[in-house]
N, C-alpha and C. Protein backbone atom coordinates (compact mmCIF):
# COMPACT_ATOMS: atom_id res chain seq x y z
N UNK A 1 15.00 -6.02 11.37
CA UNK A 1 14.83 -7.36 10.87
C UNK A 1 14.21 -7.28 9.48
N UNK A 2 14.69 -7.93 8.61
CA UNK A 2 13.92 -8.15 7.12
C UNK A 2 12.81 -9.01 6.95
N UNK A 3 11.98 -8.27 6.35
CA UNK A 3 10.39 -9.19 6.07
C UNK A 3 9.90 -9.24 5.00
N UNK A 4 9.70 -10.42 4.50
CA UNK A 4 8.97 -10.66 3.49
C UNK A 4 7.81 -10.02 3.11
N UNK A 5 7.24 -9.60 1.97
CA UNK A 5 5.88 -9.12 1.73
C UNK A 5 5.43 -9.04 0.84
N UNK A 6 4.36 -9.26 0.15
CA UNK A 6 4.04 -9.30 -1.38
C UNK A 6 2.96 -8.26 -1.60
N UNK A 7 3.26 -7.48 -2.37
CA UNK A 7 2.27 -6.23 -2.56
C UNK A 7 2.44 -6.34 -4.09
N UNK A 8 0.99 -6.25 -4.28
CA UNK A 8 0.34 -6.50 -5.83
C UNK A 8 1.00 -7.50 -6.67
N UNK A 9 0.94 -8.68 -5.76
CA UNK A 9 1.53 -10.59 -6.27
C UNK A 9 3.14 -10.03 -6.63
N UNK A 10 3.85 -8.95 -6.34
CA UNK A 10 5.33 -9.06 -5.97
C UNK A 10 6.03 -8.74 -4.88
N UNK A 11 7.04 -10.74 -4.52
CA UNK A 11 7.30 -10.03 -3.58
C UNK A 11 8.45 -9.25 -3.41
N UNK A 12 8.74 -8.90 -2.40
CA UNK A 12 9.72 -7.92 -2.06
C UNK A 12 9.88 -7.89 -0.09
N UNK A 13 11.31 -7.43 0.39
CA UNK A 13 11.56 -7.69 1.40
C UNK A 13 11.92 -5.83 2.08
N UNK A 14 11.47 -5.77 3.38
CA UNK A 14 11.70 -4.72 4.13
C UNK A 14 12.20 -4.81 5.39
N UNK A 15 13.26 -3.97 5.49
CA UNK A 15 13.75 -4.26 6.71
C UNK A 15 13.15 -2.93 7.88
N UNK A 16 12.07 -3.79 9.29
CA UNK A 16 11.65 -3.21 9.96
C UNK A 16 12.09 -3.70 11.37
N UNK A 17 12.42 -2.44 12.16
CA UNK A 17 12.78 -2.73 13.85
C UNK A 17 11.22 -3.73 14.26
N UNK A 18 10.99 -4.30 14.95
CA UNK A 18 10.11 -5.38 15.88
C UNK A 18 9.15 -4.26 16.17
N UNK A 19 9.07 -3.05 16.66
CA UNK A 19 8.25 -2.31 17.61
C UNK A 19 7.19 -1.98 16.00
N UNK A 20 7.98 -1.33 15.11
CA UNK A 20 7.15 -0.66 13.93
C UNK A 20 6.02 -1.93 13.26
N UNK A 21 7.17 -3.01 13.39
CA UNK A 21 5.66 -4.41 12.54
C UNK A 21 5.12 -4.35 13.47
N UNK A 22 5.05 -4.43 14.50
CA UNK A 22 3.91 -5.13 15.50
C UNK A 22 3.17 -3.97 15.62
N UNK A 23 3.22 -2.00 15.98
CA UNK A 23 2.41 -1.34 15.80
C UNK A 23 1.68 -1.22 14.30
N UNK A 24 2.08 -1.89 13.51
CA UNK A 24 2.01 -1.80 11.87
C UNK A 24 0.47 -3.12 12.13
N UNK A 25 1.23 -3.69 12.51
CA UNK A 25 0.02 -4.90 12.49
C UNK A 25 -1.15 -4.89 13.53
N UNK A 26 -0.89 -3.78 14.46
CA UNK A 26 -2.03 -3.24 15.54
C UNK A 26 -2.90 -2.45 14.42
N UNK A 27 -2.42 -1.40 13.40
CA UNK A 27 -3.20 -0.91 12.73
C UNK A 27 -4.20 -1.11 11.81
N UNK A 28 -3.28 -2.13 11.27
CA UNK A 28 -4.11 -3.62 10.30
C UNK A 28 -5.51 -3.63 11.05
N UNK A 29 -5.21 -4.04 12.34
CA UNK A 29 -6.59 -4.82 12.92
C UNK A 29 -7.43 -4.00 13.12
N UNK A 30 -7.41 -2.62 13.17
CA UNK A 30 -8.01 -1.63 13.38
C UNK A 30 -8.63 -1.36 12.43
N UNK A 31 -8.28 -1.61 11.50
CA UNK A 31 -8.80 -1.01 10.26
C UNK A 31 -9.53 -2.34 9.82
N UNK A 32 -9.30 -3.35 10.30
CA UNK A 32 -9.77 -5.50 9.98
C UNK A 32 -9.36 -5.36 8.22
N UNK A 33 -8.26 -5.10 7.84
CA UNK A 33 -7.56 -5.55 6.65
C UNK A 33 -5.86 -6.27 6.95
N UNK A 34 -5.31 -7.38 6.73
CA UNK A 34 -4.38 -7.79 6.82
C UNK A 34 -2.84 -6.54 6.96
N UNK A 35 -2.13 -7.08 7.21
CA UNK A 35 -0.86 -6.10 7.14
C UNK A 35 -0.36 -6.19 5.94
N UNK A 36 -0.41 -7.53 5.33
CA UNK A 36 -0.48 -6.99 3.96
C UNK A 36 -0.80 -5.82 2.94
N UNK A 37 -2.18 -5.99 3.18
CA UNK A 37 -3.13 -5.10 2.36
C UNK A 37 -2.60 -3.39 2.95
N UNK A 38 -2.49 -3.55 4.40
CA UNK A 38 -2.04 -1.88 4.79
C UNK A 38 -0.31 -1.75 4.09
N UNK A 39 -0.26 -2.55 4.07
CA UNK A 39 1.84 -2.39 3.25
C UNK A 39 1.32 -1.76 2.16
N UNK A 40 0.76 -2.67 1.41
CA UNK A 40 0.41 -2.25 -0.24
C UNK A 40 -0.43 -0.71 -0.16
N UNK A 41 -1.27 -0.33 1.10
CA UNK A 41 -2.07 0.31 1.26
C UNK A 41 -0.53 2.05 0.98
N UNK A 42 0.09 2.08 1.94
CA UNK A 42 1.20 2.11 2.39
C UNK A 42 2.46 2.85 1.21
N UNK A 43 2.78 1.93 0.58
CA UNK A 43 3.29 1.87 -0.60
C UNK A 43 2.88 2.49 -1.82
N UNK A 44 1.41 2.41 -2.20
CA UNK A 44 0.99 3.22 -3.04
C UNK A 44 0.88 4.58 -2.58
N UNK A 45 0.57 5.02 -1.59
CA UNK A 45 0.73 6.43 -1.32
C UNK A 45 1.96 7.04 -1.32
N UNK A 46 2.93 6.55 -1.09
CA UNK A 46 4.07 7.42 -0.59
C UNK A 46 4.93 7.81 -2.03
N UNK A 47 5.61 8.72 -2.08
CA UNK A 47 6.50 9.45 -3.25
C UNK A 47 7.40 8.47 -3.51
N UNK A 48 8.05 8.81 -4.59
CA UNK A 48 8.75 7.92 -5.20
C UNK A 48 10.28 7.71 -4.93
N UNK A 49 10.87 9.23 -3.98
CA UNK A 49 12.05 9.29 -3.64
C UNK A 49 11.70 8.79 -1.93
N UNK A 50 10.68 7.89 -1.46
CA UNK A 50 10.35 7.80 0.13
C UNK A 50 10.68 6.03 -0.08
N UNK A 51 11.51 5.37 0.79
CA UNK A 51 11.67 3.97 0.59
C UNK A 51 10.46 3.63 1.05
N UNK A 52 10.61 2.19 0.82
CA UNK A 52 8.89 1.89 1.64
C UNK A 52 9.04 1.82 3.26
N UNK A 53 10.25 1.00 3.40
CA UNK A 53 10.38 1.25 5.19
C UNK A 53 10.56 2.29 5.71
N UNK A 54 11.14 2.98 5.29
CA UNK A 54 10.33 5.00 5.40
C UNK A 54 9.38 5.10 5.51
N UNK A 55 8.33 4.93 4.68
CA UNK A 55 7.20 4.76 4.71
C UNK A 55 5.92 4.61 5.28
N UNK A 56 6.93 3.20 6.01
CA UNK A 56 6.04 2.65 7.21
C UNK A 56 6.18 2.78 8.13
N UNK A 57 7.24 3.15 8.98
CA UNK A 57 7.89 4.15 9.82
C UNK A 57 6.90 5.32 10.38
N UNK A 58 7.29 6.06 9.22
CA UNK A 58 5.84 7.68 9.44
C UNK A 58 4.72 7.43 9.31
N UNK A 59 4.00 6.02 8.63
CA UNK A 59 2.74 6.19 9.00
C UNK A 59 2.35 5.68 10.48
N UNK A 60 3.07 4.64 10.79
CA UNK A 60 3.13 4.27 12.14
C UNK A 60 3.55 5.51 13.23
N UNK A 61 4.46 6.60 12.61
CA UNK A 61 4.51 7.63 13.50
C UNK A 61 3.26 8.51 13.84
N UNK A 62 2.95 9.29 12.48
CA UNK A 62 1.59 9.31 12.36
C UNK A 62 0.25 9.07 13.26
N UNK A 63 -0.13 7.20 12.87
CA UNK A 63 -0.80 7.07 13.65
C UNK A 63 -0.71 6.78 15.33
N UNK A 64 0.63 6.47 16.08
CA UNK A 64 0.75 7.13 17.41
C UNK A 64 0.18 8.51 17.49
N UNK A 65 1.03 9.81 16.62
CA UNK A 65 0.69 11.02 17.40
C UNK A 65 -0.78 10.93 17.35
N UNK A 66 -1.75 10.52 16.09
CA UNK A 66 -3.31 11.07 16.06
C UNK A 66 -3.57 10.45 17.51
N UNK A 67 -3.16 9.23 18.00
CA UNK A 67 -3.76 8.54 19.38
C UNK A 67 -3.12 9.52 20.16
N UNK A 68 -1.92 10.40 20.74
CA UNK A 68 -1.70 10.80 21.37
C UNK A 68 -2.52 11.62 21.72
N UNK A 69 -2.95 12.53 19.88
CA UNK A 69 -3.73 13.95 20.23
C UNK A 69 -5.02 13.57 20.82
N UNK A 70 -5.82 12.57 20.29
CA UNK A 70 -7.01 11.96 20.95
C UNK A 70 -7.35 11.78 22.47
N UNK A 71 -6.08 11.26 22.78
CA UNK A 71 -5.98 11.05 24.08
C UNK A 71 -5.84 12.46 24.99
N UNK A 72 -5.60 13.42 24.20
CA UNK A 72 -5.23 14.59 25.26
C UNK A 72 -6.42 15.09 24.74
N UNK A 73 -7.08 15.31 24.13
CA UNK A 73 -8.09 16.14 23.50
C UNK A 73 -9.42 15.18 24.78
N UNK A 74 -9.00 14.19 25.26
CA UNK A 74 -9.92 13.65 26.23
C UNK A 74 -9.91 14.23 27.90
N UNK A 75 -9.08 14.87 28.10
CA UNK A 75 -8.53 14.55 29.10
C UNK A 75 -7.17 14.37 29.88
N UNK A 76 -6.93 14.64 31.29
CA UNK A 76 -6.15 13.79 31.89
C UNK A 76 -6.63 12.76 32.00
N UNK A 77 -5.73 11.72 32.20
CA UNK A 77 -6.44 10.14 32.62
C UNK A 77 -6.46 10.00 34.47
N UNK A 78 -7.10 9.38 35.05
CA UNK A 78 -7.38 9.41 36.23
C UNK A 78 -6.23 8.70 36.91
């Protein structure tokens, strides 16, 4: 689906599957900065040959595996 977004007062549109915004916007809250601010956050890091919905993709991949490793580094769960 395509989404609107304005990073540094331009906007611009990205097309993201439903599962990636909504873990995208779980991260936001985690961090208590808008999904905005993590797009732009997002965007400035990544290389110049990486689209941005690439982008956001692997960091959302990213931050699953660190929860995965966390989660195993705890434990089995009961």
């Amino acid at each position: 689906m395509k989404r609107s977004v304005t990073i540094d007062g331009h906007r611009t549109s990205v097309s993201l599957e439903d599962a990636f915004w909504t873990a995208l916007g779980r991260a936001a809250e985690a961090q208590e900065i808008t999904r905005a601010v993590l797009i732009g956050r997002i965007d400035h890091a990544r290389p110049p040959e990486v689209g941005l919905a690439t982008a956001i993709r692997l960091f959302v991949l990213a931050e699953a595996e660190a929860g995965s490793l966390e989660q195993a580094s705890e434990g089995p769960r009961p």
